[in-house]
Protein backbone atom coordinates (compact mmCIF):
# COMPACT_ATOMS: atom_id res chain seq x y z
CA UNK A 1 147.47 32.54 -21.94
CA UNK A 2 145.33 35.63 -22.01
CA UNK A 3 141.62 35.91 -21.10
CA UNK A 4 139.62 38.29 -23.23
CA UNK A 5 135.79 38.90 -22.21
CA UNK A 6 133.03 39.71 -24.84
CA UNK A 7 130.16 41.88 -23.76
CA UNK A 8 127.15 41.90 -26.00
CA UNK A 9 125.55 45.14 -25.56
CA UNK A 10 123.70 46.02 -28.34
CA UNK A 11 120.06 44.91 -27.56
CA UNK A 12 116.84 46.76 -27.07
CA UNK A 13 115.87 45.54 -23.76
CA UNK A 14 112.21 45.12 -25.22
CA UNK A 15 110.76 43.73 -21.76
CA UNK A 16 111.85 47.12 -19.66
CA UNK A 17 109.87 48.78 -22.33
CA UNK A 18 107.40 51.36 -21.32
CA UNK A 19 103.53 50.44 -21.14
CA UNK A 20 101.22 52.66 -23.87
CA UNK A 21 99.23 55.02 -21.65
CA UNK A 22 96.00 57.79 -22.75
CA UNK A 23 94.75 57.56 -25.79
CA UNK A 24 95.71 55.20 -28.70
CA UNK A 25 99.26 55.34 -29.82
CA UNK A 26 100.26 57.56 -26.84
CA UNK A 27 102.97 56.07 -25.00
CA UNK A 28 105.71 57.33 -21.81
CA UNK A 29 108.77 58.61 -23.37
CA UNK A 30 110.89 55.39 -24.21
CA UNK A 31 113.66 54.65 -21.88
CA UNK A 32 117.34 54.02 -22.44
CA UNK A 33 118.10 50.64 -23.92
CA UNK A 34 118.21 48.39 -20.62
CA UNK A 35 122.03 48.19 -20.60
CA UNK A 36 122.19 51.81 -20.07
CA UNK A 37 119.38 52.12 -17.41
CA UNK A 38 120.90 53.42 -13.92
CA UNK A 39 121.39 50.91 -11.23
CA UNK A 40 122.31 53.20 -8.12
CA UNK A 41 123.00 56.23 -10.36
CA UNK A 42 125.44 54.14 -12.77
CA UNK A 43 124.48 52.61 -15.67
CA UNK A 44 124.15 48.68 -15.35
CA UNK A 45 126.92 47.81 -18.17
CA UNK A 46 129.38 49.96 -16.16
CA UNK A 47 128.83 48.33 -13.27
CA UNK A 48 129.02 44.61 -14.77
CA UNK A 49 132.35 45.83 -16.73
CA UNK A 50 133.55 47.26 -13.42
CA UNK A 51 133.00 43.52 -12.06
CA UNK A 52 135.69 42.47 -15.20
CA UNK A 53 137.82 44.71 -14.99
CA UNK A 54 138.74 44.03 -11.40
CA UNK A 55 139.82 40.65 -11.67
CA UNK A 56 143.61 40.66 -12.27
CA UNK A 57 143.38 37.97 -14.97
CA UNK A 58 141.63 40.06 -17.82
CA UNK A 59 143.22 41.64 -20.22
CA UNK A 60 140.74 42.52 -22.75
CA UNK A 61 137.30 43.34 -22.52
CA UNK A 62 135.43 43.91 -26.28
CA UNK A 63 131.60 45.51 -26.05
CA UNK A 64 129.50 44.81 -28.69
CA UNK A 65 126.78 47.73 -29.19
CA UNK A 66 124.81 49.54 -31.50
CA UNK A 67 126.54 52.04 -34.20
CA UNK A 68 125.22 54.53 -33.02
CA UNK A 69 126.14 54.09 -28.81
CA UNK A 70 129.43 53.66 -29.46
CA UNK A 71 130.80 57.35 -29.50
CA UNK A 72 128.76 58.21 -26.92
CA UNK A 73 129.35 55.56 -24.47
CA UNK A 74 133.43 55.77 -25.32
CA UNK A 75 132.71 59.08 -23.98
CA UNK A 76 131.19 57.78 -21.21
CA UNK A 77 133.46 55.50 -20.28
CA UNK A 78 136.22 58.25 -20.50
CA UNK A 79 134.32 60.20 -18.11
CA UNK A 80 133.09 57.91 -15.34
CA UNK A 81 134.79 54.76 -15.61
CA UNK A 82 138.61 55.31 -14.93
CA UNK A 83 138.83 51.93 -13.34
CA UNK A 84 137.35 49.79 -16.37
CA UNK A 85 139.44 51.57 -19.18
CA UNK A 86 142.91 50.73 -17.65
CA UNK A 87 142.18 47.31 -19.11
CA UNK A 88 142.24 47.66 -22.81
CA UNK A 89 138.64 48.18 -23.65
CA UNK A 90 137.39 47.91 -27.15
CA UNK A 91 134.24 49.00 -28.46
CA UNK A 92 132.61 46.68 -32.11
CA UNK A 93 129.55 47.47 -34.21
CA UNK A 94 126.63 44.40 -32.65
CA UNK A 95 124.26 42.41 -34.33
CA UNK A 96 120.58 42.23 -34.86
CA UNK A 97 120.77 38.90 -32.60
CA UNK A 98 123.39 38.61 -29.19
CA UNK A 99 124.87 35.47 -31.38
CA UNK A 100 125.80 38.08 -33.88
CA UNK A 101 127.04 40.37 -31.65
CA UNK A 102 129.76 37.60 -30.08
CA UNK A 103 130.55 36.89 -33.58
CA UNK A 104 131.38 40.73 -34.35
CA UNK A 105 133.19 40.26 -31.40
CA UNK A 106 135.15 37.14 -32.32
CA UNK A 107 136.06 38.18 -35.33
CA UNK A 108 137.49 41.15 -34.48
CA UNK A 109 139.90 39.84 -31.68
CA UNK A 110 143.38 38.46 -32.05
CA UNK A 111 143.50 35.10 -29.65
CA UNK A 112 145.99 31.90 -29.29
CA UNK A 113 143.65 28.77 -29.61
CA UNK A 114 144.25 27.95 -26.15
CA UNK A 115 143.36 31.62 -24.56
CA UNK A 116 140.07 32.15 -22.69
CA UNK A 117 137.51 33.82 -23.93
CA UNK A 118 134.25 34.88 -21.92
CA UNK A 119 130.69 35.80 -22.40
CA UNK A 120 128.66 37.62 -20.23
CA UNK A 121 125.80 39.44 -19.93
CA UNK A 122 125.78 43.09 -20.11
CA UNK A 123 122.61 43.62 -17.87
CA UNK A 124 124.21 40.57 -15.06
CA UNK A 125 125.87 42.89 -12.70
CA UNK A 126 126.12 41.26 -9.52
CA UNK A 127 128.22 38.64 -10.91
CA UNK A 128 131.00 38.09 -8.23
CA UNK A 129 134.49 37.44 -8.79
CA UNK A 130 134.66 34.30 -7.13
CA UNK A 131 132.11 33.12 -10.23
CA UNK A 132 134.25 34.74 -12.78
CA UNK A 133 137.72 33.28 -11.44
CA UNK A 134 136.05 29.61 -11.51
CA UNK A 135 134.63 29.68 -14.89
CA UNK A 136 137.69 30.90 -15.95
CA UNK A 137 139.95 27.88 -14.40
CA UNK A 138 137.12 25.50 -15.48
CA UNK A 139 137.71 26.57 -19.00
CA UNK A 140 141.08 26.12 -19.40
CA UNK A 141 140.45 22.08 -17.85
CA UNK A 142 137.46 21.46 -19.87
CA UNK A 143 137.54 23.49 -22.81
CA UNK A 144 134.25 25.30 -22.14
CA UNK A 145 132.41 25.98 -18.84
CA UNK A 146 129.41 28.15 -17.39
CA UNK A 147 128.03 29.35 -14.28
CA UNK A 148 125.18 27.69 -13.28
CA UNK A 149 122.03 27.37 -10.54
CA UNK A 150 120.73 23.72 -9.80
CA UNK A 151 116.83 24.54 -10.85
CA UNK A 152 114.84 24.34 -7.30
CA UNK A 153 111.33 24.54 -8.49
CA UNK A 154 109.33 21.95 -9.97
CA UNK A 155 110.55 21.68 -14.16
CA UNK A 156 107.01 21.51 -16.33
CA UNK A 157 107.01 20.47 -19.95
CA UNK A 158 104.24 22.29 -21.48
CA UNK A 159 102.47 22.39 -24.42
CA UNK A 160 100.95 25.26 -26.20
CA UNK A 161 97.90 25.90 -26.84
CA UNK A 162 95.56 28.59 -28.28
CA UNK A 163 93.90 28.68 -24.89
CA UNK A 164 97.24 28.44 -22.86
CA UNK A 165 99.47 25.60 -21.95
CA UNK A 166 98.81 21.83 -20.79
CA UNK A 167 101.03 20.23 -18.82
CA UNK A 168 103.08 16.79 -20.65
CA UNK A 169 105.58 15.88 -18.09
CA UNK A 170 107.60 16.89 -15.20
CA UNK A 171 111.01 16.52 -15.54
CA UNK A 172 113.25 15.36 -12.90
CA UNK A 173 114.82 18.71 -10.98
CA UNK A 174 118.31 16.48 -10.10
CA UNK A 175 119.13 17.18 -13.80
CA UNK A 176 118.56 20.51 -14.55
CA UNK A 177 120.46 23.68 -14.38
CA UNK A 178 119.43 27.35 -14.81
CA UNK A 179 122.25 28.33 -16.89
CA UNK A 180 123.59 31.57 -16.27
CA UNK A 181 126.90 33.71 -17.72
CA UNK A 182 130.20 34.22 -18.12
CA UNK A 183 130.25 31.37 -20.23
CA UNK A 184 133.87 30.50 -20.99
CA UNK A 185 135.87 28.83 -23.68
CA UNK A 186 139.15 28.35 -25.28
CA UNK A 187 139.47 30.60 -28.09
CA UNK A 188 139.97 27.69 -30.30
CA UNK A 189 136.50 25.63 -29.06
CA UNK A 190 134.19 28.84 -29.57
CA UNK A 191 135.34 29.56 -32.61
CA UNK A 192 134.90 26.54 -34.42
CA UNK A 193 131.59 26.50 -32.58
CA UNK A 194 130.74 29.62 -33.90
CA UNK A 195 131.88 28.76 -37.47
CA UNK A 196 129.74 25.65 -37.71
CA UNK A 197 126.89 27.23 -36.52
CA UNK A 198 127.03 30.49 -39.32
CA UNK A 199 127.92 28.19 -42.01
CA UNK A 200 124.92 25.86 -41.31
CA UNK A 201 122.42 29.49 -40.17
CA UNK A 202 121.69 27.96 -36.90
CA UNK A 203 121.02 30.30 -34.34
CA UNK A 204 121.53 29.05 -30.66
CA UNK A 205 120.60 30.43 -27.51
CA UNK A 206 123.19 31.04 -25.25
CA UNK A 207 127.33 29.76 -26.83
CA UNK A 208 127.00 27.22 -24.49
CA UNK A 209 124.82 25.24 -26.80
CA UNK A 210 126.42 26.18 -29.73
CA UNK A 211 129.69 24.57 -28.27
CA UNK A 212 127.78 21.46 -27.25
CA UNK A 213 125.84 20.94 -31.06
CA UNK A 214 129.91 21.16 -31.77
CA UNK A 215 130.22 18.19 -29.88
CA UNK A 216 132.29 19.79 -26.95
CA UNK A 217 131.45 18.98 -23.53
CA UNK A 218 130.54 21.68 -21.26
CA UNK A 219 131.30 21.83 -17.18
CA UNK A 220 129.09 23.84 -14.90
CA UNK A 221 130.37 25.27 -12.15
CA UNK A 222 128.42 27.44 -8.87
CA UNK A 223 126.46 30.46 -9.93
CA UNK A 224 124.80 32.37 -7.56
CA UNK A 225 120.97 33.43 -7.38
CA UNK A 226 122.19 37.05 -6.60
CA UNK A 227 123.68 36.87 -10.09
CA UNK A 228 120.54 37.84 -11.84
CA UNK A 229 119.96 39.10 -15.75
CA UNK A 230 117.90 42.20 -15.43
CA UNK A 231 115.26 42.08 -18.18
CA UNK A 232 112.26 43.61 -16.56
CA UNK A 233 111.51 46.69 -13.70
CA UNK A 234 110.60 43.40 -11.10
CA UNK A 235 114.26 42.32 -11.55
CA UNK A 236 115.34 46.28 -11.12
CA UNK A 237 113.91 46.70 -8.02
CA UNK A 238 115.41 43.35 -6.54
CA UNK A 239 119.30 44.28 -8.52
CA UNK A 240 118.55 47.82 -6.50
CA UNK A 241 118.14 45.32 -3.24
CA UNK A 242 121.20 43.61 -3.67
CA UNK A 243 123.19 46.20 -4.33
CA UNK A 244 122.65 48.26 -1.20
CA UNK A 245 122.85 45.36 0.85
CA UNK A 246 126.20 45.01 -0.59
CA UNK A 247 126.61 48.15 0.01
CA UNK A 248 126.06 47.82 3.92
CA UNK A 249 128.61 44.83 4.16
């Protein structure tokens, strides 16, 4: 049994994106999608594949990114990050949505129905091994499992409005958890998963719930609420936090 890990790299980070400033039109020079962005003077995805490739029971590790990254972050990779590419370390054309880049992904691998395959986050770089050895043993019991946070602030149901939102219900915290990733699977469960869900054009948001509208339970075990997705310069400054007091211990 082999456990392969799918990185979808290939988005635009839209919420890092720089605020228009002067006159109309004028804007900061754009910066590099978010994946890319430097997190202690290394780019975030090479730290979160760093985090992969130190855990003895990965053997693959397939990046999903734009066309036109790809040469240059091979390069990259070649250059800085010895340590990631003495895993095998492959490189696939993404898609406009993360679902499509998984499926590139998926598609492109060679897997046993009963291997492990896992999804993370490209921009999740504190993600410890602890997390990703447990996810990985949950998923070859259940079938599928993710890392997840039980949600400790008060759960609203909302409803839109033109004006804003009004409040419909609050919803009991005892059964809700803040998913987060790797998210893993028997090769054989996400597939079909993913099938279903292309053949039908539904588009899910996370594969956990395309593996549960597959009808496939999904466990949940301990995630951590250092293991944050960076998706805006508030969670930057808090990754840059963690990381030096990581640093110090």
């Amino acid at each position: 049994m082999k456990v392969v890990v799918i990185i979808p790299a290939a988005g635009l980070g839209t919420r890092m994106a720089p605020v228009p400033v002067g006159g109309k039109g004028k804007q900061r020079k754009a910066p590099p999608s978010k994946q890319f962005t430097e997190l202690g003077g290394t780019p975030i995805l090479i730290h979160t594949l760093r985090k992969f490739a130190a855990v003895d029971a990965v053997s693959e590790i397939w990046i999903a990114l734009r066309e036109s990254e790809i040469a240059g972050f091979r390069a990259q990779l070649d250059r800085e990050a010895k340590n990631v590419i003495r895993k095998k370390v492959e490189l696939v054309v993404g898609g406009e949505h993360r679902q499509q880049s998984v499926e590139n992904a998926l598609q492109s691998i060679a897997a046993a129905a009963d291997d492990i395959v896992l999804v993370h986050d490209a921009v999740r770089p504190l993600v410890t091994r602890q997390i990703i050895q447990e996810v990985i043993e949950a998923a070859k019991k259940y079938g599928a499992a993710i890392a997840g946070l039980p949600a400790v602030d008060t759960v609203k149901q909302v409803e839109r409005t033109p004006e804003g939102a009004l409040i419909k219900a609050t919803i009991p915290r005892a059964g809700i958890v803040m998913a987060q990733t790797p998210q893993g699977f028997r090769y054989a469960v996400i597939k079909k998963a993913f099938d279903e869900a292309s053949a039908d054009g539904f588009l899910g948001t996370d594969e956990a719930s395309l593996v549960e509208r597959s009808g496939h339970d999904v466990a949940v075990v301990m995630g951590s609420p250092r293991n944050i997705k960076i998706t805006t310069p508030a969670d930057m400054e808090l990754a840059e936090f963690y990381l030096k007091s990581a640093d110090r211990h």
